[in-house]
Protein backbone atom coordinates (compact mmCIF):
# COMPACT_ATOMS: atom_id res chain seq x y z
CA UNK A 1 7.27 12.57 21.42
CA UNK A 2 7.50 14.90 18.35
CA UNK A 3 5.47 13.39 15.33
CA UNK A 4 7.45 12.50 12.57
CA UNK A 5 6.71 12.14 9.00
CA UNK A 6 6.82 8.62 7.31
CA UNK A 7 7.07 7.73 3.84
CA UNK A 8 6.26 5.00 1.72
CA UNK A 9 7.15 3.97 -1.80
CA UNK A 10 4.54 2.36 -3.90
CA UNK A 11 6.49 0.30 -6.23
CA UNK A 12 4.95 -0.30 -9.52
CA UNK A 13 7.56 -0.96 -12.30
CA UNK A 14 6.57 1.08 -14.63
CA UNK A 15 5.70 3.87 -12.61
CA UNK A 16 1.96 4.65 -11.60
CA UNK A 17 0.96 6.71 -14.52
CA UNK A 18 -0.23 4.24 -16.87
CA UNK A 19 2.23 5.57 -19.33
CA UNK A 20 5.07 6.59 -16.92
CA UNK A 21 6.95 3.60 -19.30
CA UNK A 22 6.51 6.06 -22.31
CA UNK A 23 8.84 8.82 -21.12
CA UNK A 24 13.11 9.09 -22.16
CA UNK A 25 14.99 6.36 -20.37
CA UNK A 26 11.98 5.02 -18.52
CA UNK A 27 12.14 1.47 -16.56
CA UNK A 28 9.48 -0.84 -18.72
CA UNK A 29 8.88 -3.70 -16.69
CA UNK A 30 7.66 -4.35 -13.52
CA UNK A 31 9.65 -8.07 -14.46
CA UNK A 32 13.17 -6.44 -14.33
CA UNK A 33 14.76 -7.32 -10.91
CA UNK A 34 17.88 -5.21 -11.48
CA UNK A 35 15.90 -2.21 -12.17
CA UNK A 36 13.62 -3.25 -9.13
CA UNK A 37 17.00 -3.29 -7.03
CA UNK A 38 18.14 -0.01 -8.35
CA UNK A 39 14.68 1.06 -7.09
CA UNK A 40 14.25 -0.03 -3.95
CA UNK A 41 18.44 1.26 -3.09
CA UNK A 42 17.41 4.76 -4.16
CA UNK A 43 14.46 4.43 -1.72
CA UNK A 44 16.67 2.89 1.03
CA UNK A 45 19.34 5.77 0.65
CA UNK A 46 16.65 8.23 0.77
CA UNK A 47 15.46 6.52 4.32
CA UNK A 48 11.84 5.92 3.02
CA UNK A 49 10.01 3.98 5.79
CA UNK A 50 9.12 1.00 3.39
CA UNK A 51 8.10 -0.36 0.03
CA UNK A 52 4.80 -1.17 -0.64
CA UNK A 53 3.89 -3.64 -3.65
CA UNK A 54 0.42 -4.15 -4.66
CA UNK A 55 -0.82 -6.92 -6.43
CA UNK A 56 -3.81 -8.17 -8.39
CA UNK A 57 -4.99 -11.69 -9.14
CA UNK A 58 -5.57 -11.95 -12.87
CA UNK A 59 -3.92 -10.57 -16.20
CA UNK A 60 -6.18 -7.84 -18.27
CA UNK A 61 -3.92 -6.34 -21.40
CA UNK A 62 -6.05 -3.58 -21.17
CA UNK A 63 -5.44 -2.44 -17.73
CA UNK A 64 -2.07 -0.70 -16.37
CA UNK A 65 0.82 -2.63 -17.68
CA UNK A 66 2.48 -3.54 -14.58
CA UNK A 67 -1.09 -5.55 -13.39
CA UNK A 68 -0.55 -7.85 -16.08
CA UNK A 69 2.93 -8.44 -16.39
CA UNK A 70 4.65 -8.26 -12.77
CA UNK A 71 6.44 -10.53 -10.45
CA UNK A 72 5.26 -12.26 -7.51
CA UNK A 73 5.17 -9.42 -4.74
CA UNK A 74 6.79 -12.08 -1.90
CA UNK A 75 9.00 -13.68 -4.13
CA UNK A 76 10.32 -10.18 -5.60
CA UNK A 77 10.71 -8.44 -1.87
CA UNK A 78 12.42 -11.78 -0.78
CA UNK A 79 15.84 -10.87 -3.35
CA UNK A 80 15.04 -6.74 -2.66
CA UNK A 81 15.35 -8.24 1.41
CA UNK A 82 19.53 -9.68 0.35
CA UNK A 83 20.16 -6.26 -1.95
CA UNK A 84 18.82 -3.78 1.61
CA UNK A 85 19.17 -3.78 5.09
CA UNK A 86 17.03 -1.55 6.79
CA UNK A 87 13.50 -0.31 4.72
CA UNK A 88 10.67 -1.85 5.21
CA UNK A 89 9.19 -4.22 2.61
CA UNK A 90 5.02 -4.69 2.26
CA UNK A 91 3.46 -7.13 0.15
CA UNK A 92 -0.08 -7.35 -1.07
CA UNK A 93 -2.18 -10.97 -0.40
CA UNK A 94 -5.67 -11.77 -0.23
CA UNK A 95 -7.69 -12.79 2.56
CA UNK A 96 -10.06 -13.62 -0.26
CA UNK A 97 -8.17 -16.12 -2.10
CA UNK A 98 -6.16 -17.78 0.19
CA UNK A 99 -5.61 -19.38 3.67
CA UNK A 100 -4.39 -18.37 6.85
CA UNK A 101 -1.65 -20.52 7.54
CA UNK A 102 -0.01 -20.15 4.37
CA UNK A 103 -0.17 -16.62 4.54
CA UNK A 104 1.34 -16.34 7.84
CA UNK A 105 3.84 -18.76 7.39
CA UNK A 106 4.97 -16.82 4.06
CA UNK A 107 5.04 -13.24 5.69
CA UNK A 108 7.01 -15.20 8.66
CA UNK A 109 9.37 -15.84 6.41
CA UNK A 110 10.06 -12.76 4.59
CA UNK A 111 10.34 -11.30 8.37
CA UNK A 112 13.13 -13.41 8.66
CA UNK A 113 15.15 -13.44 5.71
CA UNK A 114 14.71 -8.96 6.17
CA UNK A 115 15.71 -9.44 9.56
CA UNK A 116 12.57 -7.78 10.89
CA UNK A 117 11.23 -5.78 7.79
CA UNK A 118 8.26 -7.48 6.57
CA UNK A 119 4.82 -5.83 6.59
CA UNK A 120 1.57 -8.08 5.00
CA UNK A 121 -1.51 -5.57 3.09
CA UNK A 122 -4.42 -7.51 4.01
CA UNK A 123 -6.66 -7.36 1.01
CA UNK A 124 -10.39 -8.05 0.48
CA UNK A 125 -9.59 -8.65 -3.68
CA UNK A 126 -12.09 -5.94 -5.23
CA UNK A 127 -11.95 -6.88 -9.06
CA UNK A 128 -14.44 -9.98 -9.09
CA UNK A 129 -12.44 -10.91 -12.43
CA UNK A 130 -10.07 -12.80 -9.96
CA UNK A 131 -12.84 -15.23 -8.44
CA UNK A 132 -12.45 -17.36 -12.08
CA UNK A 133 -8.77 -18.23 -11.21
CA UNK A 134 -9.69 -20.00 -8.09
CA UNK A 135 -13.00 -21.76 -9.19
CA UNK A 136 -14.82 -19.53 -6.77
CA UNK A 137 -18.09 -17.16 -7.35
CA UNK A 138 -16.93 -13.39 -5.45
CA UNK A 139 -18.34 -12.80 -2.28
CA UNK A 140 -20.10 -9.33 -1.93
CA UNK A 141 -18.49 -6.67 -0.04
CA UNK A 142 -19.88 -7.54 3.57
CA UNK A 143 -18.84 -11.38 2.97
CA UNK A 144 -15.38 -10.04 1.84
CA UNK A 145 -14.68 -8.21 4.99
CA UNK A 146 -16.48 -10.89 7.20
CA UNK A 147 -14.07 -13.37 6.03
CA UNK A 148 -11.09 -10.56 6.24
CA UNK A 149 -11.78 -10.15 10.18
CA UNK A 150 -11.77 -13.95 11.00
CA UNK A 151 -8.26 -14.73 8.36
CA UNK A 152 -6.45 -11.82 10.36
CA UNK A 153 -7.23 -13.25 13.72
CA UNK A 154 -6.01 -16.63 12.32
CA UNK A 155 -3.23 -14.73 11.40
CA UNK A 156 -2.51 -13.36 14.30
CA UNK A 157 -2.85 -16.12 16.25
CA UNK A 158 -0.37 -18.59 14.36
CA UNK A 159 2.72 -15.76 14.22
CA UNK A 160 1.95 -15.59 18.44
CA UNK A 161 1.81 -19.12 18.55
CA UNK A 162 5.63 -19.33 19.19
CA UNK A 163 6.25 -17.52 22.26
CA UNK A 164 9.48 -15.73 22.93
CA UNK A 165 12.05 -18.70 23.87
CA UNK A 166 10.57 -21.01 22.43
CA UNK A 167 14.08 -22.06 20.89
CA UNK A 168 16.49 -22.87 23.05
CA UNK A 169 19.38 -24.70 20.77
CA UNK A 170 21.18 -26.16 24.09
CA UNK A 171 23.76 -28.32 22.62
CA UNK A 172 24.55 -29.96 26.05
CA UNK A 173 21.27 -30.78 27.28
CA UNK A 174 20.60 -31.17 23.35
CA UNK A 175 17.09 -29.29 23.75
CA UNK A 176 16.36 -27.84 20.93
CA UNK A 177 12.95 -26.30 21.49
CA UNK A 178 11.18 -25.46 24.70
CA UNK A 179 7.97 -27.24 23.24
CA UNK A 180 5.74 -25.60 26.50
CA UNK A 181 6.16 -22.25 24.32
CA UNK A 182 5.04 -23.92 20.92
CA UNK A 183 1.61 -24.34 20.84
CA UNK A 184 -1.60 -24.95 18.44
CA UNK A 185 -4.19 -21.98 17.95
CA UNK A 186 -7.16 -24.39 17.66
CA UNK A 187 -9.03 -22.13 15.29
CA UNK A 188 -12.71 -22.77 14.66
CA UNK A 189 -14.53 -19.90 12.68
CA UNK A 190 -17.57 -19.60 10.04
CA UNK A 191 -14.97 -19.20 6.94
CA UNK A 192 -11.45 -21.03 8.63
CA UNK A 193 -10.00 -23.93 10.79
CA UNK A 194 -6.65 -24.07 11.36
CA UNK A 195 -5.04 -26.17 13.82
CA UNK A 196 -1.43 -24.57 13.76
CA UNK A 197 1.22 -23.39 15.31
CA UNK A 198 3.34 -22.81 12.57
CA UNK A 199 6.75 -24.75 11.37
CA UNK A 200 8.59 -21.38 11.88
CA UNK A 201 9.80 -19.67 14.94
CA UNK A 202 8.64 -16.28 16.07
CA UNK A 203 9.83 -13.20 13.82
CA UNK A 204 11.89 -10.83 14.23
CA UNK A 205 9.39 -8.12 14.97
CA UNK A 206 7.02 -10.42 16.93
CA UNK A 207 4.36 -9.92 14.02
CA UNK A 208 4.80 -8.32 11.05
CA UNK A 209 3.47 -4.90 10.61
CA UNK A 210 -0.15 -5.21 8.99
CA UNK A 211 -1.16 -2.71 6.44
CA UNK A 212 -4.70 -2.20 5.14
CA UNK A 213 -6.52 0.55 2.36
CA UNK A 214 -10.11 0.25 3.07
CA UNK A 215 -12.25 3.21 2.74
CA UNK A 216 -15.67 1.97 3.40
CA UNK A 217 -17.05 1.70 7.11
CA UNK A 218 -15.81 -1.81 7.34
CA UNK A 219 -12.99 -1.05 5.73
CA UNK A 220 -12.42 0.89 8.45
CA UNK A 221 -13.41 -0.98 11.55
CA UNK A 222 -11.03 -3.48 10.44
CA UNK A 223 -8.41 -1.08 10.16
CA UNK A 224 -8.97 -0.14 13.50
CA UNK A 225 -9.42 -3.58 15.08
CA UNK A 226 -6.15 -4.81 13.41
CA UNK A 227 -3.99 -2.48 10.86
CA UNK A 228 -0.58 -1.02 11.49
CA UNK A 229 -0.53 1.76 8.68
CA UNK A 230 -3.24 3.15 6.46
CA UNK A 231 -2.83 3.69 2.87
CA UNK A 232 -5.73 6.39 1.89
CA UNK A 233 -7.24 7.65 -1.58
CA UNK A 234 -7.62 11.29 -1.41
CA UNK A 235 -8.20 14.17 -3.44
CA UNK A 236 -8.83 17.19 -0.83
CA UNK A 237 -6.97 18.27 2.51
CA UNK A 238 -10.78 18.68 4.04
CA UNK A 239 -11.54 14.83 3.48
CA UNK A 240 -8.35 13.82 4.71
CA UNK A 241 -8.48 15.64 7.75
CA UNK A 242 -12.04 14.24 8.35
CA UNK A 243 -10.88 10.95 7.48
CA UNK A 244 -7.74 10.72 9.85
CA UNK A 245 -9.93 12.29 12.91
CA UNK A 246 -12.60 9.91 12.42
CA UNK A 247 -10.08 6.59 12.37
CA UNK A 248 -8.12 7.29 14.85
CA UNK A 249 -11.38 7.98 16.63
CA UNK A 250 -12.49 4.01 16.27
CA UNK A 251 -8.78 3.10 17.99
CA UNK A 252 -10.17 3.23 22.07
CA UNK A 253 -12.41 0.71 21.34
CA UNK A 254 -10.11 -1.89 20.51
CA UNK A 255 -7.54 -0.38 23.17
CA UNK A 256 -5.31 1.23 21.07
CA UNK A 257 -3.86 4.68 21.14
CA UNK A 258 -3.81 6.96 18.06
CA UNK A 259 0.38 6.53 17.79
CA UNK A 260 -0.70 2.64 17.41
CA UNK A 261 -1.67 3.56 13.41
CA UNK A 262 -0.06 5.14 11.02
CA UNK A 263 -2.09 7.22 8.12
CA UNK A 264 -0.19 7.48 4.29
CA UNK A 265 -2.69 8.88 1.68
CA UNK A 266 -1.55 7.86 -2.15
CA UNK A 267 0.40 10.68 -3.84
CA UNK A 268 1.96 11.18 -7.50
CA UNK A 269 4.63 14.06 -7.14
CA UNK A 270 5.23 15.27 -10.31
CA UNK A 271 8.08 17.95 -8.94
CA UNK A 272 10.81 19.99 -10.53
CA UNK A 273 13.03 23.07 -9.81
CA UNK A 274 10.19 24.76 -11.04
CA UNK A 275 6.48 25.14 -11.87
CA UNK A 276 6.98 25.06 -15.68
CA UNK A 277 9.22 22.38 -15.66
CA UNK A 278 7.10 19.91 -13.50
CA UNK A 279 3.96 21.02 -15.79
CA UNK A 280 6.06 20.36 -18.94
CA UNK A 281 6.76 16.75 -17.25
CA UNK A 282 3.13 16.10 -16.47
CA UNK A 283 1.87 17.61 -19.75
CA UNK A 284 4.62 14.78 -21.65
CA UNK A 285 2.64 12.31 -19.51
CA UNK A 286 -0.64 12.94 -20.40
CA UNK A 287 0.47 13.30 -23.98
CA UNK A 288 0.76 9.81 -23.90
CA UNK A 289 -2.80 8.62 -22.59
CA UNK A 290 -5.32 7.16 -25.47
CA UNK A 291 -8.72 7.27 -24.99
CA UNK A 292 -9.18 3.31 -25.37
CA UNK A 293 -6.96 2.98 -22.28
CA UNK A 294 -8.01 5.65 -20.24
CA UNK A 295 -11.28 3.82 -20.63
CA UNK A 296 -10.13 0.62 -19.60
CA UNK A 297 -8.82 1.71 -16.65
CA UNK A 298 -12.00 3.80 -15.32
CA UNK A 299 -13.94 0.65 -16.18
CA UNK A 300 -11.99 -1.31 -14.36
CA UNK A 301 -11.77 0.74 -11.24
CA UNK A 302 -15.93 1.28 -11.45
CA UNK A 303 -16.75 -2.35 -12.46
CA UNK A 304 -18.55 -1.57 -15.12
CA UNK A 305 -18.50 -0.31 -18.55
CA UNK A 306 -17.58 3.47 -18.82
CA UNK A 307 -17.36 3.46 -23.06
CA UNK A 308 -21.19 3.74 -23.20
CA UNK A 309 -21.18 6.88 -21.55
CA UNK A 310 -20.50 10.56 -23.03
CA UNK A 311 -17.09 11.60 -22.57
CA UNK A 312 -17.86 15.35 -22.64
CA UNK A 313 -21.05 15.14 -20.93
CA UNK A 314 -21.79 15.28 -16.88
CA UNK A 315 -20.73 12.20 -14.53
CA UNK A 316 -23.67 9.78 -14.73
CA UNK A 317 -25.09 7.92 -11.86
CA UNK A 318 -22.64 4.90 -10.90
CA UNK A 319 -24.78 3.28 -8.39
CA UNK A 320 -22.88 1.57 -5.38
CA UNK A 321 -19.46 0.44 -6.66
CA UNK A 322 -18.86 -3.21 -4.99
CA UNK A 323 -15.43 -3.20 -5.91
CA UNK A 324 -13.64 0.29 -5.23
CA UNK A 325 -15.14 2.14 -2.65
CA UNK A 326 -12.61 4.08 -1.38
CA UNK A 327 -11.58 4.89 -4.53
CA UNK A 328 -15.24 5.55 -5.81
CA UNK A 329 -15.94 8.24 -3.16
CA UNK A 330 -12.72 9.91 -3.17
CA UNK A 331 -12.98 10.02 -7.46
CA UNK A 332 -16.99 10.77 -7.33
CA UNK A 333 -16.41 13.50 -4.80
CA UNK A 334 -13.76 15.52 -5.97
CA UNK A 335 -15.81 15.66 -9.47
CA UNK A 336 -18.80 16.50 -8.48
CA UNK A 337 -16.68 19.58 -6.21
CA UNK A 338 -15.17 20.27 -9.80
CA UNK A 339 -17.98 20.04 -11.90
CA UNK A 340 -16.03 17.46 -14.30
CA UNK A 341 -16.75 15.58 -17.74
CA UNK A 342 -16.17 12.10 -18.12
CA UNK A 343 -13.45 13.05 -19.76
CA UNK A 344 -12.26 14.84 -17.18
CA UNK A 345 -12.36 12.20 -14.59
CA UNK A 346 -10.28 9.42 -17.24
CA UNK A 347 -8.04 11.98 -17.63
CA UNK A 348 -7.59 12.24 -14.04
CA UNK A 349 -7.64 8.45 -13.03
CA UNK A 350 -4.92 7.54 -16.10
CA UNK A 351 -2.68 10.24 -13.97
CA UNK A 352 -2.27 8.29 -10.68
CA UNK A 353 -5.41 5.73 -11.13
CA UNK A 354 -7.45 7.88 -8.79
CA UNK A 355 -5.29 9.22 -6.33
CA UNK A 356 -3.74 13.23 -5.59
CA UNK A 357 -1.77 14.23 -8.19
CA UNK A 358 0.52 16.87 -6.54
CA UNK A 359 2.35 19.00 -9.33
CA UNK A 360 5.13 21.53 -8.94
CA UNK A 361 8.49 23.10 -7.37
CA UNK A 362 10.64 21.02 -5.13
CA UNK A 363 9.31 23.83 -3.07
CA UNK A 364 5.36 24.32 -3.69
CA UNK A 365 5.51 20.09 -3.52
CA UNK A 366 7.35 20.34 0.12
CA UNK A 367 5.03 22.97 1.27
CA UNK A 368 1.87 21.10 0.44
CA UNK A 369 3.17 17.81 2.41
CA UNK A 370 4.32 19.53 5.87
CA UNK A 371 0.96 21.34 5.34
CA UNK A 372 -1.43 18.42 4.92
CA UNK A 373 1.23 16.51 7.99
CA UNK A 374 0.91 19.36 10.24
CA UNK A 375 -2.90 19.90 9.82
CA UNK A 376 -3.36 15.97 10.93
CA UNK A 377 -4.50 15.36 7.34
CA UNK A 378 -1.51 12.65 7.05
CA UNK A 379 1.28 10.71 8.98
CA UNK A 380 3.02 10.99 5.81
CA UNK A 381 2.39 9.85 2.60
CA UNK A 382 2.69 7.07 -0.06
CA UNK A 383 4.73 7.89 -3.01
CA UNK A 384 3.52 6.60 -5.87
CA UNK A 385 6.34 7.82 -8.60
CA UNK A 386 4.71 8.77 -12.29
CA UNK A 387 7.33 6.52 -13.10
CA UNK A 388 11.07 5.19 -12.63
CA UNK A 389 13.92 6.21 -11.86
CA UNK A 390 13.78 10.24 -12.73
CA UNK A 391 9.92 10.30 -11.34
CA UNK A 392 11.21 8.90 -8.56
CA UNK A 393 14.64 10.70 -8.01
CA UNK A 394 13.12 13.97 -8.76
CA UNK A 395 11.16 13.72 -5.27
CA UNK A 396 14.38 11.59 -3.72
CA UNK A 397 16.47 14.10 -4.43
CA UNK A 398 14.54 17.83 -4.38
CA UNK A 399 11.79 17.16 -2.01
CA UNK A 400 13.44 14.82 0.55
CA UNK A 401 16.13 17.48 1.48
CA UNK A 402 13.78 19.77 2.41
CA UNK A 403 11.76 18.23 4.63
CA UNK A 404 15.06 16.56 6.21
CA UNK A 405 16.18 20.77 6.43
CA UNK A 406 12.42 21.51 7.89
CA UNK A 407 13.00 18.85 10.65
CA UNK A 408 10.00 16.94 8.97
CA UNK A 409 11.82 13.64 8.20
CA UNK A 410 14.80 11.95 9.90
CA UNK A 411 18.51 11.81 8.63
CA UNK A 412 18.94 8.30 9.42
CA UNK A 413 16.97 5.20 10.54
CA UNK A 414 15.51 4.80 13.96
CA UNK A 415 16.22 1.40 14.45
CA UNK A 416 16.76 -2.10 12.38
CA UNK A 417 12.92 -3.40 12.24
CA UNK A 418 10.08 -2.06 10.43
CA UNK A 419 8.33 -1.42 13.53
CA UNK A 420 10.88 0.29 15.25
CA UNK A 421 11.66 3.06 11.90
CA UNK A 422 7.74 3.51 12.14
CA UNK A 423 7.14 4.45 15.99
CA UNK A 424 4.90 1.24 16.88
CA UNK A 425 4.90 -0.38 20.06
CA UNK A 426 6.75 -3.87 20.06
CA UNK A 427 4.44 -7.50 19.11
């Protein structure tokens, strides 16, 4: 079968610059359902694959506005689920902070109310500012992903817990359930026990699509053990290429075929008719970015304090980052290639936060995307919009015609389920 593209739509409120809310006519709130609906049509009518929220679990002023002021991601794709009918819809939850059969039975839900749309990101939780909320100390990086193996087995387990006919509804033998096909998971682990099943049927899709953004090398062992779609940081074709080859490489081991994952780096089009007018867009954005921000925001993303450092002078040693590796690497690399400042490199993460800023014509923009697809550097890409609604229409509207005209993209939806618009095998 001829590979199609996918995309994805990383919905941030305010748009992933950190100023994107700055510019004419910009949405300014990642708390503004309407504008979130608006959103997430435009992305619908422009047969995006899904919508991806993120999420974080505590409130810092100084970081991007829409990770301290935002709705809860399930609650928030539960109305966007009644306003579309057929793109997918991905929420962020820890396996960190949180418990199995919660988790499942909340994603179980959202599969039903979307009719088969719902996708869970299974997160570690990097920032170790989120341990305080939940009374806990934050487990290094091995411990993180230990527990993250054993939760998404748990997982698993309690949405195949209801087998397929398990609910009969026989109003004249007045059987409602076929209990032989409901059944506990037992599950006895070093971090969870959960009895199960759950009190929900089976989903639509069998399981909801599981989405993962690890880097590291247990980022991705779990991503090969257990993830449905990919979400990359990436600066250069090279590394992506290397990247994709070597993850799809881990999939035999666990029995799974290199169709059975699906690879999106992180990408902030900045696109116009032309060159100069995409430049003038991006220059208006970085107009906007203070220092004391920018700051705050490579900080954050290294874990420690970058304001002791000289802006102007070469990138210091980091040591091992134990929050953002993937995003670490991906930064670290790409300046060392480049020879950056400090200042260069908060420059570059207030931009997109660390991920490919891709800046130009409709056509330079389309060109670069078939060419990182076709080179098996991508299965598509993540859109993450500088901000909303022209950010995003600009690429709805110039760059999704083309690849539509280029036979890239399809012209209309596959099927009715998340896992059917992404070509995975059935749960």
């Amino acid at each position: 079968m001829e590979r199609r593209l996918h995309l994805g739509l990383f919905l941030i409120g305010t748009g992933s610059h950190i100023s994107g809310w700055r510019m004419p006519g910009a949405v300014d709130s990642f708390e503004d359902l309407p504008a979130i609906l608006d959103i997430a049509r435009e992305a619908e009518r422009a047969l995006f694959d899904l919508i991806f929220v993120g999420d974080n679990l505590n409130a810092d002023p100084g970081a991007h506005p829409s990770y301290c002021s935002r709705l809860e991601p399930l609650t928030m794709l539960s109305a966007v689920a009644t306003a579309t009918s057929r793109i997918g819809l991905g929420a962020t939850a820890s396996t960190t902070y949180g418990d199995p059969w919660t988790l499942a039975r909340a994603f179980a839900s959202l599969d039903h109310i979307s009719g088969g749309r719902a996708a869970w990101n299974s997160v570690t939780t990097a920032n170790p500012q989120a341990a305080a909320n939940f009374g806990m100390v934050h487990p290094d990086h091995a411990r993180r992903y230990e527990m993250s193996g054993e939760f998404i087995e748990a997982v698993r387990k309690l949405w195949d817990a209801w087998a397929p006919g398990a609910l009969i509804r026989d109003t004249a033998s007045g059987r409602y359930f076929d209990a032989a096909k409901i059944a506990p998971i037992d599950h006895e682990g070093a971090f969870f026990r959960v009895k199960g099943p759950l009190n929900i049927s089976r989903s639509p899709q069998g399981r909801p699509v599981i989405l993962q953004a690890g880097g590291s090398e247990a980022g991705q062992d779990l991503a090969a053990r257990h993830a449905d779609v990919v979400f990359t940081v990436t600066q250069d074709k090279d590394e992506a290429r290397a990247f994709y080859a070597g993850l799809k490489a881990r999939l035999p081991a666990h029995g799974r075929g290199p169709g059975d994952l699906v690879v999106l780096p992180g990408v902030m089009p900045v696109v116009a008719e032309t060159e100069r007018q995409a430049r003038n867009k991006l220059a208006a954005l970085q107009g906007f970015v203070d220092e004391a921000t920018a700051l705050g925001m490579l900080s954050e993303r290294f874990n420690q304090d970058m304001s002791r450092f000289d802006l102007d002078g070469p990138i210091p040693d980091l040591g091992r980052n134990e929050a953002y590796h993937a995003f670490a690497s991906a930064m670290l690399g790409k300046a060392r290639r480049e020879n950056m400042t400090l200042r260069d490199l908060y420059n570059l993460v207030a931009a997109a936060r660390g991920h490919w800023v891709l800046c130009g014509s409709a056509d330079f923009v389309a060109d670069t995307l078939e060419d990182w697809f076709r080179s098996k550097a991508a299965d598509g890409f993540n859109v993450m919009p500088p901000w909303f609604m022209e950010g995003f229409t600009d690429f709805t509207r110039l760059v999704v015609p083309r690849l539509q005209e280029r036979g890239l993209f399809r012209k209309a939806y596959e099927g009715r389920t998340l896992r059917e618009n992404l070509g995975l095998r059935p749960a």
